[in-house]
Protein backbone atom coordinates (compact mmCIF):
# COMPACT_ATOMS: atom_id res chain seq x y z
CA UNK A 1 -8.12 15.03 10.56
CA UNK A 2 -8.58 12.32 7.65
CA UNK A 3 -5.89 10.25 6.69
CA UNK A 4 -4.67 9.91 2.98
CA UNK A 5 -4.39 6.38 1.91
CA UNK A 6 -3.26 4.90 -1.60
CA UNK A 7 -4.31 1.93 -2.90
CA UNK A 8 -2.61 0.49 -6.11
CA UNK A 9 -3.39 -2.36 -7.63
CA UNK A 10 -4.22 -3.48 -11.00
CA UNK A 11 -7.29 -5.78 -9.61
CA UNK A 12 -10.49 -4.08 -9.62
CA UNK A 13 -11.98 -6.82 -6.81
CA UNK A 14 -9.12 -6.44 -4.75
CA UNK A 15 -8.92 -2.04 -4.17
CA UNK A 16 -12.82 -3.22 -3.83
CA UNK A 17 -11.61 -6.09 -1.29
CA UNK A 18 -9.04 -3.64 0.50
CA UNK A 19 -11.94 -0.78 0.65
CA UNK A 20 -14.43 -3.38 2.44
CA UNK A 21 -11.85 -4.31 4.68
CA UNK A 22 -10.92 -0.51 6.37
CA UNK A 23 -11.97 -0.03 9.77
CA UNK A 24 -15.23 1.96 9.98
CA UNK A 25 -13.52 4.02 12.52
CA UNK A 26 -10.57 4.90 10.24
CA UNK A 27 -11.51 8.66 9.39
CA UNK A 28 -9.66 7.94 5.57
CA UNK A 29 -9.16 9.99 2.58
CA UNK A 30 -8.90 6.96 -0.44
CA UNK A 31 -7.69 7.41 -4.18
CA UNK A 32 -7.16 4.30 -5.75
CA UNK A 33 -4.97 3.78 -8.76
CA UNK A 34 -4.55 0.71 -10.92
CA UNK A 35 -0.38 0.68 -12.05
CA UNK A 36 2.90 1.69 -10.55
CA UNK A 37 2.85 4.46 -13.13
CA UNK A 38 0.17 6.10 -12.14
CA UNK A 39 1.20 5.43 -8.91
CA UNK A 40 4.25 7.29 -9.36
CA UNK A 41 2.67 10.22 -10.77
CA UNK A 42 0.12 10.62 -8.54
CA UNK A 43 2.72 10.79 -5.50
CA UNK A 44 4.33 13.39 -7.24
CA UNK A 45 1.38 15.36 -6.80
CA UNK A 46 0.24 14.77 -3.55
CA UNK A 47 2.00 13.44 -0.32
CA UNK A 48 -0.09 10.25 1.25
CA UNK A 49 -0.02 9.21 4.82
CA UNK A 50 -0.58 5.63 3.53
CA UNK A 51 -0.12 3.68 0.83
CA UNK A 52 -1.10 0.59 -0.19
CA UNK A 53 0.96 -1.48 -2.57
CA UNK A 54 0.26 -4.83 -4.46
CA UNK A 55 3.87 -6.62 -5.37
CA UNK A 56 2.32 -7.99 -9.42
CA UNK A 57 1.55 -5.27 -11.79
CA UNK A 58 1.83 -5.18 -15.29
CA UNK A 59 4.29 -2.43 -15.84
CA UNK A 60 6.18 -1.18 -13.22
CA UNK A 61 6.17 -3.84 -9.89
CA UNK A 62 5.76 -2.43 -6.45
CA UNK A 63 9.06 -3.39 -5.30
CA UNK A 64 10.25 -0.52 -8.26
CA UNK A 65 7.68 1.39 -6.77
CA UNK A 66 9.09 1.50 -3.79
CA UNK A 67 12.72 1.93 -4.85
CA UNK A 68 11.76 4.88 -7.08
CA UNK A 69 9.80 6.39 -3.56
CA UNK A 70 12.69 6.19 -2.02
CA UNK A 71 14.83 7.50 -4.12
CA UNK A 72 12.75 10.15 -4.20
CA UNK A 73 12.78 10.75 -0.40
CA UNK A 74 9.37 10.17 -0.21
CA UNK A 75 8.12 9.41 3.21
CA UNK A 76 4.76 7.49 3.80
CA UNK A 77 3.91 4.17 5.53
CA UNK A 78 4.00 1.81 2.60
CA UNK A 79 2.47 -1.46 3.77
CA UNK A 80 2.34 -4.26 1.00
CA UNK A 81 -0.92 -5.97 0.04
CA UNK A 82 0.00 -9.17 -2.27
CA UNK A 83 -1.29 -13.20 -2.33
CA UNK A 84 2.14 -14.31 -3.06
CA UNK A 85 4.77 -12.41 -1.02
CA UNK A 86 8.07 -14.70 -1.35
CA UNK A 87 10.91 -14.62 1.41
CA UNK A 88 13.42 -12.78 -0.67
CA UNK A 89 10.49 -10.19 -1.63
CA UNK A 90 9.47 -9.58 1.63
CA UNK A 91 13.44 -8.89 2.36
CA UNK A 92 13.79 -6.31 -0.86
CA UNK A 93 10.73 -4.61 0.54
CA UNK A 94 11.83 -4.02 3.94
CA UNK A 95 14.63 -2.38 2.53
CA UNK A 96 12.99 -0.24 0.50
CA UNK A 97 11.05 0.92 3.19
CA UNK A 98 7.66 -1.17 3.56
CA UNK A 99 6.62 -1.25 6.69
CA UNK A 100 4.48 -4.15 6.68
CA UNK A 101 2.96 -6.94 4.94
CA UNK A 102 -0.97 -8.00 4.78
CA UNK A 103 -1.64 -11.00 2.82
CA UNK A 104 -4.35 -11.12 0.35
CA UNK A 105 -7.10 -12.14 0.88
CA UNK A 106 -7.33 -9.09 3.34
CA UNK A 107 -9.40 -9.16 6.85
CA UNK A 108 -10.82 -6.59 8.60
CA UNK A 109 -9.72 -7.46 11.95
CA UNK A 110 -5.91 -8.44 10.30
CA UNK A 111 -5.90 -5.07 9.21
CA UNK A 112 -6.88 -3.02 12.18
CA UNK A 113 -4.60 -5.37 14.31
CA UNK A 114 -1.61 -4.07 11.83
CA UNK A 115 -2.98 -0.54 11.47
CA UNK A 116 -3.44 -0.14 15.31
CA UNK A 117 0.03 -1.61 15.64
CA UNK A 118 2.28 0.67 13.39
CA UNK A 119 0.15 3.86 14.92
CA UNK A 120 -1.59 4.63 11.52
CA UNK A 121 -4.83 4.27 14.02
């Protein structure tokens, strides 16, 4: 059975990055958005297994993202993607429920390591 993975980000090159960088082995269901908006609405609509999350976007930042998931009682594994994670955002984000961080730029093998790790693979 595939697994349903998010990606938001507002970057074009990095979903395109994150995409290049799955495991070929990862039997994955993708839908890419490019705004926590969108975001939002989208996991109204559908539960994901996975999701994806970049920290910076224009109009509503992950970290809200996540807060408004989990006020929702939304349950995925939310694993942030971002170049720039900050101490005190990584801390936020572990409370809102991220699981894990991957730091941009992404690599294949970093990713399976975490992946494999958290039982997502």
């Amino acid at each position: 059975m595939s697994t349903s993975l998010l990606i938001v980000d507002d970057s074009t090159f990095s979903r395109n990055m994150i995409k290049r960088a799955l495991p070929s082995q990862w039997d994955v269901d993708v839908m890419e958005v490019i705004c926590g908006e969108e975001a939002l609405e989208v996991c109204e609509l559908k539960q994901f297994d996975v999701i994806f999350l970049d920290l910076t976007m224009p109009d509503i930042d992950g970290l809200d993202v996540l807060q408004t998931l989990n006020e929702r009682g939304y349950h995925s594994k939310v694993f942030i993607i971002s170049a720039d994670v900050q101490e005190s955002s990584r801390k936020i984000a572990k409370e809102r429920g991220a699981v894990d961080f991957f730091p941009k730029p992404i690599e294949s093998e970093t990713l399976l390591s975490m992946l494999k790790h958290h039982g997502v693979i």
